[in-house]
N, C-alpha and C. Protein backbone atom coordinates (compact mmCIF):
# COMPACT_ATOMS: atom_id res chain seq x y z
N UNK A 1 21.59 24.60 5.65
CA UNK A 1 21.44 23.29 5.06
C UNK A 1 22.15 23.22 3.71
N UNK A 2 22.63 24.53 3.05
CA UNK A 2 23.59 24.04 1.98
C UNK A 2 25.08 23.49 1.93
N UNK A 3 25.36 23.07 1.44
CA UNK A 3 26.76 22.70 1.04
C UNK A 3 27.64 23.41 -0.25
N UNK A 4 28.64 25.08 -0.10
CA UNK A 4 28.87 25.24 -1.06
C UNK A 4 29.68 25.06 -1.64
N UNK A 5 30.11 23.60 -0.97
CA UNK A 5 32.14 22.77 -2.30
C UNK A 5 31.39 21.99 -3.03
N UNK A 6 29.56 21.60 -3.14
CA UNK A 6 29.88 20.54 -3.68
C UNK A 6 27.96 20.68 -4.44
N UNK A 7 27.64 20.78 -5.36
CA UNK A 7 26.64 20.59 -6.17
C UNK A 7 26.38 19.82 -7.05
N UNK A 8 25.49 18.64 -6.89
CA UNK A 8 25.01 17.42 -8.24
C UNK A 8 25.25 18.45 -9.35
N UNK A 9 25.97 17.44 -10.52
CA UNK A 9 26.34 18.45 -11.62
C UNK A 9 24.84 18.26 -12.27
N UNK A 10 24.84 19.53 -13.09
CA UNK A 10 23.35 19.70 -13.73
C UNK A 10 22.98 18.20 -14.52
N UNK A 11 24.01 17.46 -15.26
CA UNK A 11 23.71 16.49 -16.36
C UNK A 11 23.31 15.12 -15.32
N UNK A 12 23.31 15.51 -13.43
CA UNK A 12 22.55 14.03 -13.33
C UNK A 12 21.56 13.49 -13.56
N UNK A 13 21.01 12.26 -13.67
CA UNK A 13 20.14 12.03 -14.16
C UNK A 13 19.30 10.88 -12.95
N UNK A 14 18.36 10.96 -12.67
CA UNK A 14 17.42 10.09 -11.76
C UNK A 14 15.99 9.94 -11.87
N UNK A 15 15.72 8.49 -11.38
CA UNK A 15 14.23 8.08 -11.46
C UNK A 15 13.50 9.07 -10.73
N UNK A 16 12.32 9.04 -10.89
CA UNK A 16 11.30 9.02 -10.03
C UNK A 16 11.18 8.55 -8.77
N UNK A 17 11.27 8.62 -7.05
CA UNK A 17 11.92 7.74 -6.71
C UNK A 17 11.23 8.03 -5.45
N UNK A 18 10.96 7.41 -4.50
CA UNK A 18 10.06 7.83 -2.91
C UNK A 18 10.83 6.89 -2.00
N UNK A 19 11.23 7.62 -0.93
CA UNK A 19 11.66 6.81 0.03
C UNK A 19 11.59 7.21 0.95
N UNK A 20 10.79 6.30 1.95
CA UNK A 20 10.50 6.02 3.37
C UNK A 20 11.38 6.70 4.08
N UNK A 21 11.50 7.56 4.67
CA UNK A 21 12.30 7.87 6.09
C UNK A 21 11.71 8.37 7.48
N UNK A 22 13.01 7.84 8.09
CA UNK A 22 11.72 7.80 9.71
C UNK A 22 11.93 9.50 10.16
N UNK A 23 13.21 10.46 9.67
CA UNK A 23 13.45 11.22 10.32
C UNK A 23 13.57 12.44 8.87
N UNK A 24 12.58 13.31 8.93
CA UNK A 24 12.76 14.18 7.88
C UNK A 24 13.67 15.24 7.50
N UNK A 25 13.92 15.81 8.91
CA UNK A 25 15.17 17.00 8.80
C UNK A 25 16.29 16.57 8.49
N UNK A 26 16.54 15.15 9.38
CA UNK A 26 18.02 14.49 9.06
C UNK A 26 18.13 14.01 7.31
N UNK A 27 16.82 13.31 6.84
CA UNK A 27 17.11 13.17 5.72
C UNK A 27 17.76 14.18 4.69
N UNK A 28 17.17 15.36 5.12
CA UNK A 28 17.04 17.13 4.20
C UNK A 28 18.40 17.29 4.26
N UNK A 29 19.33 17.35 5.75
CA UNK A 29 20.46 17.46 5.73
C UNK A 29 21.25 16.28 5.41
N UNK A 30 21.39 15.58 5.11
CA UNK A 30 22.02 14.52 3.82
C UNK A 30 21.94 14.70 2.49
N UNK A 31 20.32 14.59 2.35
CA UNK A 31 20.38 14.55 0.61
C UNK A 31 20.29 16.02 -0.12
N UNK A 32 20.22 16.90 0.61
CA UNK A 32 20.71 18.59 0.30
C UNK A 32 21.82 18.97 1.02
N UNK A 33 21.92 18.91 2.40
CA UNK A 33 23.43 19.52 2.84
C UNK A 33 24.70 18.80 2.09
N UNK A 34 24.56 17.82 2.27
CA UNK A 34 25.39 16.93 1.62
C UNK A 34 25.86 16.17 0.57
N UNK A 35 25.06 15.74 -0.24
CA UNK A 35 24.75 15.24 -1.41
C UNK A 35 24.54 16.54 -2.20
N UNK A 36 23.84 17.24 -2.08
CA UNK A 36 23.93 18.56 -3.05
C UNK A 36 22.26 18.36 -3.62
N UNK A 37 21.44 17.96 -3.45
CA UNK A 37 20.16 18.13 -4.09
C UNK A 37 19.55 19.49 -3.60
N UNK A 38 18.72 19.77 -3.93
CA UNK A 38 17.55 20.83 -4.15
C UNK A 38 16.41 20.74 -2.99
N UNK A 39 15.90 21.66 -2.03
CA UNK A 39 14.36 20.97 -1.92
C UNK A 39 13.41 22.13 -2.46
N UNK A 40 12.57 21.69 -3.08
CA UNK A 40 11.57 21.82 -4.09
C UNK A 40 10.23 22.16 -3.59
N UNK A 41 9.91 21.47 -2.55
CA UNK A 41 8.51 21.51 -1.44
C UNK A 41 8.75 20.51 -0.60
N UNK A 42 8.08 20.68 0.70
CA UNK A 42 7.55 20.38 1.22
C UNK A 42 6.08 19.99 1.27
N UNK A 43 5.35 18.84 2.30
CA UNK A 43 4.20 18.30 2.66
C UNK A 43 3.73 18.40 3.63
N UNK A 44 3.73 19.68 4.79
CA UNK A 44 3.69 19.34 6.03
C UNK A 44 5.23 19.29 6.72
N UNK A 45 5.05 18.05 7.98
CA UNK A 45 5.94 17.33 8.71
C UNK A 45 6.37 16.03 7.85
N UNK A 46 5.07 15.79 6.61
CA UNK A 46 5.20 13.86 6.24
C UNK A 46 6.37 14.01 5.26
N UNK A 47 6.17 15.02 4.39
CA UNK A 47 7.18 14.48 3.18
C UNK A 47 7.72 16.19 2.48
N UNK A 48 8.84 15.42 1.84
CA UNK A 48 9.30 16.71 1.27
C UNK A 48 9.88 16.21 -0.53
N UNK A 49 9.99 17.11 -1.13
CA UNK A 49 10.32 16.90 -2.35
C UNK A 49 11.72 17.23 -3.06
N UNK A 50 12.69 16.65 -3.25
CA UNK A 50 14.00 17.49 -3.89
C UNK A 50 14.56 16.89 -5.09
N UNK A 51 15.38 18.03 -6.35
CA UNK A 51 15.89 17.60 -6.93
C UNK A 51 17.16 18.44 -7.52
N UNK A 52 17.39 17.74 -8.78
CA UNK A 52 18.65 18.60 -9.27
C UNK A 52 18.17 18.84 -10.61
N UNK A 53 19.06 20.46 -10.82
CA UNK A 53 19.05 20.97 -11.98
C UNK A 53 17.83 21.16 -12.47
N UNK A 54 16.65 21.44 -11.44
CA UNK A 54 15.57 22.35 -11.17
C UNK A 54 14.35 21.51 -11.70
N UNK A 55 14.77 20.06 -11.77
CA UNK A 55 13.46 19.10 -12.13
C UNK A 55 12.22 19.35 -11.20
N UNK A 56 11.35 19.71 -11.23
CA UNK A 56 9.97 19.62 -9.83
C UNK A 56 10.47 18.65 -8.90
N UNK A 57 10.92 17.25 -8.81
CA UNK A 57 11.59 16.47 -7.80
C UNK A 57 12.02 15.26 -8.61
N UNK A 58 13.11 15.00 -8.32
CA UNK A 58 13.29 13.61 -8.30
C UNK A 58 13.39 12.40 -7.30
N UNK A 59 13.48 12.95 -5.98
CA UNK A 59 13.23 11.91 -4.88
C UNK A 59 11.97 12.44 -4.10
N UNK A 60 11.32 12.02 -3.54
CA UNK A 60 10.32 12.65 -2.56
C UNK A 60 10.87 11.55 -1.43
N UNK A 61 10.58 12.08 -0.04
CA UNK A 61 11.01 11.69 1.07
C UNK A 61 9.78 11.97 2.08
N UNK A 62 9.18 9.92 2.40
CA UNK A 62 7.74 10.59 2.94
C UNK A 62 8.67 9.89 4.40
N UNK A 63 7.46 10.08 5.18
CA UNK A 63 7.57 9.84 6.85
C UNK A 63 6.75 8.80 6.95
C-alpha cells in the first residue's frame, strides 16, 4: 500500500476532516498508496485514521 516516488511533504497542512466512504481498503489505497498519507489506526472494518508528518490523523475515513 505504499507509494515510494511520492510523499505529502512534511509542511502540509489539513483540517480535521471525516469522510464517509462506502469502501475502506479502496479508500486506504488512494489516500496512502497514492496520495502519500500515513495510516495511523484503524476502527475495526468502520473507520480508519491517516495523516502526514506524524499528526495522530488528519482525515478519518468512516464506513
Amino acid at each position: 500500500m505504499e507509494n515510494d516516488e511520492y510523499a505529502l511533504p512534511p509542511e502540509t497542512r489539513i483540517g480535521h476532516v471525516h469522510l464517509k466512504v462506502s469502501d475502506l481498503q479502496r479508500s486506504l489505497d488512494f489516500y496512502c498508496g497514492l496520495l502519500g498519507f500515513e495510516l495511523t489506526t484503524t476502527y475495526g472494518e468502520d473507520a480508519a485514521f491517516i495523516s502526514a508528518g506524524g499528526y495522530h490523523h488528519h482525515i478519518g475515513l468512516n464506513t
